[in-house]
Protein backbone atom coordinates (compact mmCIF):
# COMPACT_ATOMS: atom_id res chain seq x y z
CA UNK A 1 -114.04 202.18 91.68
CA UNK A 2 -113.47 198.68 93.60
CA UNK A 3 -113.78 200.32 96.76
CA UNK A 4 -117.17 202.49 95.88
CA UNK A 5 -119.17 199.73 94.41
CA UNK A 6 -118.09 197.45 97.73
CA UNK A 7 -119.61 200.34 99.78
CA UNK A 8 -122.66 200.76 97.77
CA UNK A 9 -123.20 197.33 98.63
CA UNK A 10 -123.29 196.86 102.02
CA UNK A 11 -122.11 198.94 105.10
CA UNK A 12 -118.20 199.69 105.46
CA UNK A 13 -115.33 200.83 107.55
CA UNK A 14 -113.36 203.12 105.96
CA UNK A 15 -110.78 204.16 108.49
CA UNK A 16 -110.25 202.90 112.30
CA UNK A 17 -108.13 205.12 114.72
CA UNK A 18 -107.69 203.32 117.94
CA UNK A 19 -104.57 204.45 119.31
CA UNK A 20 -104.05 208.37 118.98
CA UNK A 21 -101.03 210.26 120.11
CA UNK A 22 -101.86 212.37 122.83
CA UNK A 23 -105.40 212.08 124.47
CA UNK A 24 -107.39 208.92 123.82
CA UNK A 25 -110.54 211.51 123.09
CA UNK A 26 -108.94 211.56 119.34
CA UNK A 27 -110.06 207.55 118.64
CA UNK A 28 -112.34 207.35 115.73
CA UNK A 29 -114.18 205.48 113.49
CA UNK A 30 -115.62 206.40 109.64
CA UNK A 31 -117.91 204.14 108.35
CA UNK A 32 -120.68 204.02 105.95
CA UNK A 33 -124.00 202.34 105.88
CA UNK A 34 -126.35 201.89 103.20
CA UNK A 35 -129.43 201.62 105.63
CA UNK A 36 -129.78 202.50 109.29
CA UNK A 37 -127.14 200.53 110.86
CA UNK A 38 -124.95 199.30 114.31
CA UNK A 39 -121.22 200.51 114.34
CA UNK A 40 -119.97 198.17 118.04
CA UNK A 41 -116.27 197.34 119.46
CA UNK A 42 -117.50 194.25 121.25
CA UNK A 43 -118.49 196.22 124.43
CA UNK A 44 -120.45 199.32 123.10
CA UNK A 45 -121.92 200.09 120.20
CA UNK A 46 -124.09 203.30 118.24
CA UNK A 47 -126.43 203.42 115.71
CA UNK A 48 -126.51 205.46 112.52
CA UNK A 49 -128.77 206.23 109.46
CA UNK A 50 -127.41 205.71 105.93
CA UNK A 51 -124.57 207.75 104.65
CA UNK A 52 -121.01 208.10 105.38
CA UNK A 53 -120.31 208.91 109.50
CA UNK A 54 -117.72 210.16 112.23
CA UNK A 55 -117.60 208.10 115.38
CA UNK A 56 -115.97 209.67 117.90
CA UNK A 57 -114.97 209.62 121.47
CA UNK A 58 -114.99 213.22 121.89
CA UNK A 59 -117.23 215.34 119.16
CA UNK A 60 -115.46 218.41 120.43
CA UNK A 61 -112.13 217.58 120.33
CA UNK A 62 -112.11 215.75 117.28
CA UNK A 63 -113.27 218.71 115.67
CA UNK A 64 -110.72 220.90 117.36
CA UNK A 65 -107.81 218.35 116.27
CA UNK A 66 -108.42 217.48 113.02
CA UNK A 67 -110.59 220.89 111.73
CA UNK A 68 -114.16 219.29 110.57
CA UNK A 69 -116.66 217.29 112.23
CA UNK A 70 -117.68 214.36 113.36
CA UNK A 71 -121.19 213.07 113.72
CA UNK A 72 -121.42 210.06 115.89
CA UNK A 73 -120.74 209.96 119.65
CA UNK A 74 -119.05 206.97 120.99
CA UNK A 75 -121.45 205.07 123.68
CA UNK A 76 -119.90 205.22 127.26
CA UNK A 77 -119.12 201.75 127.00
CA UNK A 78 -117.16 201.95 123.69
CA UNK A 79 -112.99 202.60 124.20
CA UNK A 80 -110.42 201.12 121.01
CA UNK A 81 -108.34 198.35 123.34
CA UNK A 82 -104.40 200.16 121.74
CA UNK A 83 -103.35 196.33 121.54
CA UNK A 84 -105.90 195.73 119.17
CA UNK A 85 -109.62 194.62 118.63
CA UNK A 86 -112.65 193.81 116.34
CA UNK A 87 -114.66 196.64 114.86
CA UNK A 88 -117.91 196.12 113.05
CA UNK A 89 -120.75 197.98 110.98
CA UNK A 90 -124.07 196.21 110.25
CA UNK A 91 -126.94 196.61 107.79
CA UNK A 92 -129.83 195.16 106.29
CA UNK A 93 -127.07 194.67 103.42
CA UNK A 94 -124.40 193.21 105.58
CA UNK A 95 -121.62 193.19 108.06
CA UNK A 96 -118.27 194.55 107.66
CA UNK A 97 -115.68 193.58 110.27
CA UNK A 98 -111.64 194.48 110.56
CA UNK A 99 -109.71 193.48 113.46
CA UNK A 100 -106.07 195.82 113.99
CA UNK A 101 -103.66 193.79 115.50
CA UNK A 102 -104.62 190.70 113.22
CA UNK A 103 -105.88 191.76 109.78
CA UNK A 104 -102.81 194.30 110.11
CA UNK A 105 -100.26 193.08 112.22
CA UNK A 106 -99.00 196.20 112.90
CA UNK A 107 -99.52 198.75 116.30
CA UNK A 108 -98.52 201.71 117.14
CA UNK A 109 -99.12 205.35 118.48
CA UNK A 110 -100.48 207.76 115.51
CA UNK A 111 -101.46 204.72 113.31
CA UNK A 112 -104.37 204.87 111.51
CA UNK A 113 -105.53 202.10 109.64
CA UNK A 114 -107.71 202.56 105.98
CA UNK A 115 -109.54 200.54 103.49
CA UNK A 116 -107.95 200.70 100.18
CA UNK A 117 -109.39 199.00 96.90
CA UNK A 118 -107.20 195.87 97.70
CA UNK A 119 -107.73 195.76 101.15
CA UNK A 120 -106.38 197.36 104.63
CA UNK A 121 -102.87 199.60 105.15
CA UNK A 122 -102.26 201.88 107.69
CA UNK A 123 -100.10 205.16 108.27
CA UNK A 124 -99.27 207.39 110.83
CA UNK A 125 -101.61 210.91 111.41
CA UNK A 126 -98.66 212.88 110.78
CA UNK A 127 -97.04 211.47 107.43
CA UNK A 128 -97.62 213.45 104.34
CA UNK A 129 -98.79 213.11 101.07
CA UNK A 130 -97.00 213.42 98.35
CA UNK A 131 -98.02 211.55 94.91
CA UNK A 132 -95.61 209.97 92.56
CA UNK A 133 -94.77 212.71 89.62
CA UNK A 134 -93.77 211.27 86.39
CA UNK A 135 -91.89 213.53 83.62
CA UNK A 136 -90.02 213.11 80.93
CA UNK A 137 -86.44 213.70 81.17
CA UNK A 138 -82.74 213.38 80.16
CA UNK A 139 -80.44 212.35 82.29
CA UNK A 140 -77.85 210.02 82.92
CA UNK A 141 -77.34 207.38 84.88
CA UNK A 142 -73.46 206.12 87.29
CA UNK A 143 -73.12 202.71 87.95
CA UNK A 144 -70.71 202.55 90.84
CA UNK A 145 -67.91 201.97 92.34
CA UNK A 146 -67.02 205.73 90.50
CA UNK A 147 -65.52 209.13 91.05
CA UNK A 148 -68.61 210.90 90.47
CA UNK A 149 -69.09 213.88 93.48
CA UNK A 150 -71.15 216.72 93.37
CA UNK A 151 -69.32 220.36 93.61
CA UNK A 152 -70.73 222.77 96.93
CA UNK A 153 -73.89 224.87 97.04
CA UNK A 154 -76.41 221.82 97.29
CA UNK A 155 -78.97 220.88 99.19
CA UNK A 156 -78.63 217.10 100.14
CA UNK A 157 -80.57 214.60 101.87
CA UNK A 158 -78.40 211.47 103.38
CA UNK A 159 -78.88 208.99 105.93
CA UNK A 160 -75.43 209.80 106.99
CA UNK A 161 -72.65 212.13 105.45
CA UNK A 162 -69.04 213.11 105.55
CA UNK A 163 -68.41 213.59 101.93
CA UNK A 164 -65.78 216.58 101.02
CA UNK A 165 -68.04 218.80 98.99
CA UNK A 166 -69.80 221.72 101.10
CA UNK A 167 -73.77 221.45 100.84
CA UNK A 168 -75.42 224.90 101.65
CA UNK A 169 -78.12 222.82 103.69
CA UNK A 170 -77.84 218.98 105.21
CA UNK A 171 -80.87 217.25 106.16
CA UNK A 172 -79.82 213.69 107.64
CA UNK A 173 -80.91 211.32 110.63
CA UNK A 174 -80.08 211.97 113.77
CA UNK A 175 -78.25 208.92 114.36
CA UNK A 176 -76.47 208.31 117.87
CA UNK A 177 -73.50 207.35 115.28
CA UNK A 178 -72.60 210.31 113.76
CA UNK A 179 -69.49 211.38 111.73
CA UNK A 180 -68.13 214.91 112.56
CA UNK A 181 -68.66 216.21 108.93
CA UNK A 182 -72.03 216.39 109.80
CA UNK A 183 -71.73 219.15 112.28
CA UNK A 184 -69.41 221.51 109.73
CA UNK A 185 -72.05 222.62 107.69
CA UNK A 186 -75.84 224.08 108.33
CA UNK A 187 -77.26 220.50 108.95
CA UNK A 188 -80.78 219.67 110.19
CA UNK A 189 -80.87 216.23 112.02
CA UNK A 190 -84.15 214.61 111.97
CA UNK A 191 -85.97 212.35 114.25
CA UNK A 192 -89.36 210.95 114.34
CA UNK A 193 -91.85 208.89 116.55
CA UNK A 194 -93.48 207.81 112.99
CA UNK A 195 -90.44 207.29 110.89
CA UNK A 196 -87.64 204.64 111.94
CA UNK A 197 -85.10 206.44 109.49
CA UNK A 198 -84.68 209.34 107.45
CA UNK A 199 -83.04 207.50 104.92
CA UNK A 200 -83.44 209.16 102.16
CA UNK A 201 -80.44 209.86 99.58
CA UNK A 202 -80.86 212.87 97.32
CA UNK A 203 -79.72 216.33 96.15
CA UNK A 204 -81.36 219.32 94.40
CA UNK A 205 -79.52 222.44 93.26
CA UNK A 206 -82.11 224.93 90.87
CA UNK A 207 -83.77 223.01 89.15
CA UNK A 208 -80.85 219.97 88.86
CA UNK A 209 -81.54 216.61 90.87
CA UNK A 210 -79.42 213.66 91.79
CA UNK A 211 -80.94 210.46 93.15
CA UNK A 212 -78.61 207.91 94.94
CA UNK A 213 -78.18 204.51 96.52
CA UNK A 214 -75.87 205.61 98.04
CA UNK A 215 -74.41 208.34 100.95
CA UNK A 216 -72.60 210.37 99.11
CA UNK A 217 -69.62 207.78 98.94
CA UNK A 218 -69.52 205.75 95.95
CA UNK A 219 -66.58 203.12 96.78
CA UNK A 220 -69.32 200.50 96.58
CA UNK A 221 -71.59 198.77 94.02
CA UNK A 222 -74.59 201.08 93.59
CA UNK A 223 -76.51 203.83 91.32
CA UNK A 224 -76.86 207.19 90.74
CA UNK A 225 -79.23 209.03 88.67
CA UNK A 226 -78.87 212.44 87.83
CA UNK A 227 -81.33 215.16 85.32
CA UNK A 228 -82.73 218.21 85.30
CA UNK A 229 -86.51 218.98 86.07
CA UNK A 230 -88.54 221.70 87.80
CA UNK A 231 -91.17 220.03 88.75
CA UNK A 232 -89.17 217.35 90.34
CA UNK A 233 -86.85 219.41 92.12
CA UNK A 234 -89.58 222.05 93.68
CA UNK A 235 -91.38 218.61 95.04
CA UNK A 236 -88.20 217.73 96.84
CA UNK A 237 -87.66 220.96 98.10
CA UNK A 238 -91.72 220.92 99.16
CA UNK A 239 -90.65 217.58 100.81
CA UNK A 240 -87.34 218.97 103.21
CA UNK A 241 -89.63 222.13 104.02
CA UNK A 242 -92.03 219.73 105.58
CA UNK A 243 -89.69 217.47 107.28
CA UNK A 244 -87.60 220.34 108.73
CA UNK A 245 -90.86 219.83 111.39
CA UNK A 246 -88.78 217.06 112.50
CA UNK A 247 -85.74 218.58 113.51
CA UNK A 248 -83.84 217.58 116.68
CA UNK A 249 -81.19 218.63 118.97
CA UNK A 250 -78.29 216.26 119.22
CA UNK A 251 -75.03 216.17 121.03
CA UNK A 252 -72.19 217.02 119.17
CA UNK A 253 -70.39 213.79 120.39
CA UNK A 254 -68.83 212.17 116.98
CA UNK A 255 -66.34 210.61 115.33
CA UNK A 256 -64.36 211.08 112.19
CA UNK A 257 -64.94 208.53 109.74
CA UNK A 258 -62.90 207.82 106.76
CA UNK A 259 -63.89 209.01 103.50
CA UNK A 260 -63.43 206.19 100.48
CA UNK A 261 -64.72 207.39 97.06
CA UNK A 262 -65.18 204.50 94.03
CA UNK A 263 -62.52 205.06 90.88
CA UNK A 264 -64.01 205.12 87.17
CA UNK A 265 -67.83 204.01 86.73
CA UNK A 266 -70.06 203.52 84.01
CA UNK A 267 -71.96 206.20 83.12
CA UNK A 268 -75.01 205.81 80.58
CA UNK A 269 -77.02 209.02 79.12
CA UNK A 270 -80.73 208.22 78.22
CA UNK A 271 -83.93 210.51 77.33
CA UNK A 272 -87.59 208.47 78.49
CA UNK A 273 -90.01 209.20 81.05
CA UNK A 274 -89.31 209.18 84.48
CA UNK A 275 -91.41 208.06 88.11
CA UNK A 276 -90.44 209.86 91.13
CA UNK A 277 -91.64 208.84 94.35
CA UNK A 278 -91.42 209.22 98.08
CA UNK A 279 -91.71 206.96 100.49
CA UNK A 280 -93.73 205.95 102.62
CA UNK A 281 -96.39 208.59 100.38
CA UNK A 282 -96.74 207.01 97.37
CA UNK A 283 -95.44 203.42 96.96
CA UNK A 284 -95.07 201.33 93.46
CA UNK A 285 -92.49 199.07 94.63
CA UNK A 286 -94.15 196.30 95.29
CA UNK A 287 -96.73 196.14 92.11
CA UNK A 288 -93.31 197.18 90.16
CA UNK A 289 -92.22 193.73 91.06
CA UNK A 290 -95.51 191.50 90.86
CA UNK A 291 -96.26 193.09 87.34
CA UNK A 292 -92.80 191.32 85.81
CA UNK A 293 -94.00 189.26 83.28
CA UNK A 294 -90.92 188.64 81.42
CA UNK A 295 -87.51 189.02 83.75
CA UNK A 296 -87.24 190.20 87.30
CA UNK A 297 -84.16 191.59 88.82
CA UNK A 298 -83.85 192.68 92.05
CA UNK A 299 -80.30 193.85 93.41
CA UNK A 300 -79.97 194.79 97.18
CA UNK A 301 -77.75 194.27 99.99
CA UNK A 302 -80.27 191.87 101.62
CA UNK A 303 -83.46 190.86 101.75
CA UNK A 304 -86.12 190.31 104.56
CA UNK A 305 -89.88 189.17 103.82
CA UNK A 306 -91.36 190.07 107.51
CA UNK A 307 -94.56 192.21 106.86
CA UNK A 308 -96.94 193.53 108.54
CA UNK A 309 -100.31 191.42 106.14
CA UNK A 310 -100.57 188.90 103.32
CA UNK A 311 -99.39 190.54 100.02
CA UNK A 312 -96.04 191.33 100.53
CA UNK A 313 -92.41 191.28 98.88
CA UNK A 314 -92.15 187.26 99.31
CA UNK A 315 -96.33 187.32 97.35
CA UNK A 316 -95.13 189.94 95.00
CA UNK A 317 -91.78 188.05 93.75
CA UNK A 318 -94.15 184.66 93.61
CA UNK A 319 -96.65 186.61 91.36
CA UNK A 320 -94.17 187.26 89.01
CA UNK A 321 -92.59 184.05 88.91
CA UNK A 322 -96.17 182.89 88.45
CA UNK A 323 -96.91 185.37 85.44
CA UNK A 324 -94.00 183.94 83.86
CA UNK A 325 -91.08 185.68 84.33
CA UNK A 326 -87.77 184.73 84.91
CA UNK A 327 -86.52 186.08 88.58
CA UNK A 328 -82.94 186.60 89.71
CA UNK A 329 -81.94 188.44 93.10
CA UNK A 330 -78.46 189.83 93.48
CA UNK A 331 -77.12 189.91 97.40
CA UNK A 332 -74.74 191.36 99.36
CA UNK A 333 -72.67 188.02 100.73
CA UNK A 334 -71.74 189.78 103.50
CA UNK A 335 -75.33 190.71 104.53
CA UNK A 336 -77.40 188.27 103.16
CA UNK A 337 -79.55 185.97 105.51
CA UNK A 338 -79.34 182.19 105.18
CA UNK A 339 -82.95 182.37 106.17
CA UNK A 340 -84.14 184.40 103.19
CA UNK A 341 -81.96 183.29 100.34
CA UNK A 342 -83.51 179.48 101.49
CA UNK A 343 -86.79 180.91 101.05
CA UNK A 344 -86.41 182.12 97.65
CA UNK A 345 -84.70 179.23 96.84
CA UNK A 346 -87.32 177.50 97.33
CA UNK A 347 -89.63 179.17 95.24
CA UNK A 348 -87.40 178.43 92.46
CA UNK A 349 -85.40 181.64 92.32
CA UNK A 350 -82.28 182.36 91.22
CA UNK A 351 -80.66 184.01 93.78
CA UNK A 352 -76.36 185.23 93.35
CA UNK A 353 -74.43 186.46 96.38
CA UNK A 354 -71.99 189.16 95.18
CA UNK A 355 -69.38 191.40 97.59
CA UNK A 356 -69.06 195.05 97.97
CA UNK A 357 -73.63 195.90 97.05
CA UNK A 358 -74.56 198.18 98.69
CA UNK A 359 -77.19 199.73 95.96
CA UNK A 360 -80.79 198.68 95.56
CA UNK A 361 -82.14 198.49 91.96
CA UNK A 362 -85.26 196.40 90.34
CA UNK A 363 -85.57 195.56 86.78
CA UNK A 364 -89.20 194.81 85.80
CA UNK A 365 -89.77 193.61 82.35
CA UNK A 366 -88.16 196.98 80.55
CA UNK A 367 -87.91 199.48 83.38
CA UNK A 368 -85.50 200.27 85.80
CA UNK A 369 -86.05 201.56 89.64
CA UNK A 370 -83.88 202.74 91.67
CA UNK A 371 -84.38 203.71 95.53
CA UNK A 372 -82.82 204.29 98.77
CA UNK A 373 -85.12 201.74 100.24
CA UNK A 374 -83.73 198.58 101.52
CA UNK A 375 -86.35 195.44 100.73
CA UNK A 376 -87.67 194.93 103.94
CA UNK A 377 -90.27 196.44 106.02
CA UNK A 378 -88.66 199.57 107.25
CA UNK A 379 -87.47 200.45 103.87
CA UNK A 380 -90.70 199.74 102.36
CA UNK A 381 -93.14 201.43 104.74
CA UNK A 382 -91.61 202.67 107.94
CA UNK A 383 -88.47 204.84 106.66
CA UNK A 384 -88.70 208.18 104.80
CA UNK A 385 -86.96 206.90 101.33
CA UNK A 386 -87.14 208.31 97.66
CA UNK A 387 -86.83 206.08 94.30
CA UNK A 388 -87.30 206.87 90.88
CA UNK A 389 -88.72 204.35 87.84
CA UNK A 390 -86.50 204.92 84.46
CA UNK A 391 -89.06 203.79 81.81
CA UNK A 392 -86.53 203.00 79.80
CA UNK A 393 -85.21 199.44 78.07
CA UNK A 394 -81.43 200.17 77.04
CA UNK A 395 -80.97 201.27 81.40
CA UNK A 396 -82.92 198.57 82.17
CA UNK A 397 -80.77 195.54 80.09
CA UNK A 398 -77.35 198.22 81.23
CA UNK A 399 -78.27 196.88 84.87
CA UNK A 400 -78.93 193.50 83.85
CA UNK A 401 -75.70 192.91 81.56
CA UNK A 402 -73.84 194.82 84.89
CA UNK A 403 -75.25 191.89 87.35
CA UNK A 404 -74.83 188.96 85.14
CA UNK A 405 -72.41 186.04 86.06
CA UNK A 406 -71.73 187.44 89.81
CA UNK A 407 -68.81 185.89 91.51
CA UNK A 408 -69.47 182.91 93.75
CA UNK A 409 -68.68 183.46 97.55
CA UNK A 410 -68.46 181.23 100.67
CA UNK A 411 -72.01 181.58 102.01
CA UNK A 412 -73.34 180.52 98.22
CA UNK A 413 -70.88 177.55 98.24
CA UNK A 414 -72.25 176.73 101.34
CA UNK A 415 -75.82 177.27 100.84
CA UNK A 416 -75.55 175.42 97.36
CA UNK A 417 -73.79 172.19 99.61
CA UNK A 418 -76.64 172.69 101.87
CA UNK A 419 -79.51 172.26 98.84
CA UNK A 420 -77.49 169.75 97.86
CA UNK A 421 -77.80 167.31 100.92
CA UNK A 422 -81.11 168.30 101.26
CA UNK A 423 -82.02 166.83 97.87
CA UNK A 424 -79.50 163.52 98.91
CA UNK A 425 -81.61 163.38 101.76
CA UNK A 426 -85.19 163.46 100.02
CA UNK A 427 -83.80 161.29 97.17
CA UNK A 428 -83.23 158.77 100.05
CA UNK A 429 -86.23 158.51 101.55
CA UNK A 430 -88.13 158.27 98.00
CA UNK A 431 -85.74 155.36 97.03
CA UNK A 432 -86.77 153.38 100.62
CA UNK A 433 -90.29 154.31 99.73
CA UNK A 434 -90.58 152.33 96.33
């Protein structure tokens, strides 16, 4: 609704492809104009009536390539610089200007970038599209270390995999480090120009699903969630039919890594509506986080606030501090960067430094997520990743009693020394002051 009444205003870009794979006669730009109007790059520019256009460098191909038309020829003297440049529409309503490279900080082959109702994203012209599907489920959830496995005959997804159990198809990433288990079973190694990872962790078997942290070893702090759902389970299956596209060859050069599964667990059985999403598709992650109004918890193995424009995880974490809630992040003390735990710090978050995390879990108020996606910006937006959102309070204050009173390591002793002669330092200097 945001986004239509902003168009009805004045003209608009909608989308901006500047740097297609392949041939450069794929570049476009969709706009819409309210009145006759003036679409330029800096060095060329075409006019247009009112209505919603097509740009393109080449009519024909672009019709060839993507299978519907385009209406607007590029000028001779228009070309989309691929290390990024201002684009504008004009009309007697206004101008409407984006600039890839700066308002996104992000380039790349394949990218397209798009207006959304809170501003500008991007994605590559080959990821899918898969929505978030909630249902209503019971299921149960394994805090780990455990001895939970799954028995053969399932179709898994893992970043990487030499668990015992025989799946009767592997999808992982085709890694250059690669265990040997990998190559004993039908396994599909994917690779991508527009994924970094195929990171994913997850399992389907009829119409049973398990969702993981972690890969397929569970000698390590993490989460699994398991339940049974139809719907759920033929989308994941939709989802490895369309990624098989990215299948590789690799050399069979490995090595045989050591298998360590967890002892015991905590397993907790619950019946609530469920949120299951892929990643990079359909994203609630960070709006999970900035709509905390009462407790945030966030629990990964680190945590790394580079992004590619102004609202990310650093903005979403402030906006619920700001809203009022009470924010903790749990570490890994082995990953965690000095860097990033300062930063939070700083913003007046608790932050605990814990051994052995390797699972990534947020509690928002009185739901739970869990997802293969590290916090940073290839878990987030670059790697193929799956979560799912337990709307559900007794999991949700299950993770938070788990995570409560962390032991204290080295690196927090240190960092905690650190504050501390930091605050000597600025005590100091106020005392000479006055």
């Amino acid at each position: 609704m945001k986004l239509a009444l902003l168009m009805l205003l004045a003209a608009a870009l909608i989308e901006v492809y500047p740097n297609p794979y392949g041939l450069d006669d794929a570049e476009y730009v969709k706009f819409r104009c309210n009145s006759s109007c003036l679409l330029t790059d800096g060095e060329g520019w075409v006019e247009a009536g009112p209505g919603t256009h097509i740009a393109a460098k080449n009519l024909s191909y672009f019709e060839e390539r993507f299978g519907y038309r385009a209406d607007v020829q590029f000028s001779p003297q228009m070309a989309l610089s691929n290390s990024g440049e201002e684009v504008c529409v004009e009309d007697a309503e206004g101008k409407d200007c984006f600039y890839y490279g700066k308002d996104i900080k992000f380039l790349d082959d394949g990218v397209i970038y798009y207006r959304t109702a809170s501003g500008w994203d991007f994605r590559y012209e080959d990821w899918s599209n898969f929505s978030c599907l909630t249902e209503v489920v019971e299921g149960q959830l394994i805090l780990t270390p455990s001895d939970f496995t799954l028995d053969d005959g399932w179709v898994v997804a893992s970043y990487t995999f030499h668990a015992p159990f025989s799946p009767s198809k592997l999808f992982v990433d085709a890694r250059t480090d690669r265990p040997c288990r990998e190559f004993e079973t039908d396994t599909v190694f994917l690779s991508a120009p527009s994924y970094r990872n195929f990171h994913y962790k997850f399992a389907v078997k009829g119409d049973k699903v398990v969702i993981t942290t972690e890969n397929w070893q569970f000698s390590k702090r993490g989460f699994v969630v398991l339940f049974e759902n139809h719907n759920v389970s033929e989308m994941l299956q939709n989802l490895l039919r369309n990624d098989e596209k990215y299948r590789t060859s690799v050399s069979k050069t490995c090595s045989n890594w050591t298998y360590r599964n967890g002892a015991d667990g905590r397993t907790l059985t619950f019946k609530a509506p469920i949120t299951v999403f892929i990643l990079p598709d359909c994203n609630p992650v960070l709006k999970f986080i900035s709509s905390a109004r009462e407790r945030l918890l966030i629990i990964a193995p680190y945590i790394d606030f580079r992004w590619y424009k102004d609202d990310g995880l650093l903005e979403a974490i402030k906006g619920a501090k700001e809203s009022g809630a009470e924010v903790k992040v749990v570490l890994n003390a082995k990953y965690a960067k000095e860097e990033a735990v300062s930063t939070l710090r700083k913003e007046g978050v608790k932050v605990e430094l814990i051994d052995n995390l390797h699972g990534k879990a947020i509690v928002s108020d009185k739901r739970l997520l869990i997802t293969s996606a590290n916090m940073n910006m290839h878990g987030l937006k670059l790697n193929r990743e799956i979560g799912v959102i337990i709307n559900n309070p007794e999991m949700a204050d299950a993770v938070i009693k788990e995570f409560e009173g962390g032991e204290v390591t080295p690196l927090d002793l240190l960092l905690t020394f650190a504050a501390f002669l930091a605050s000597v330092a600025i005590f100091r200097k106020m005392k000479d002051k006055f």
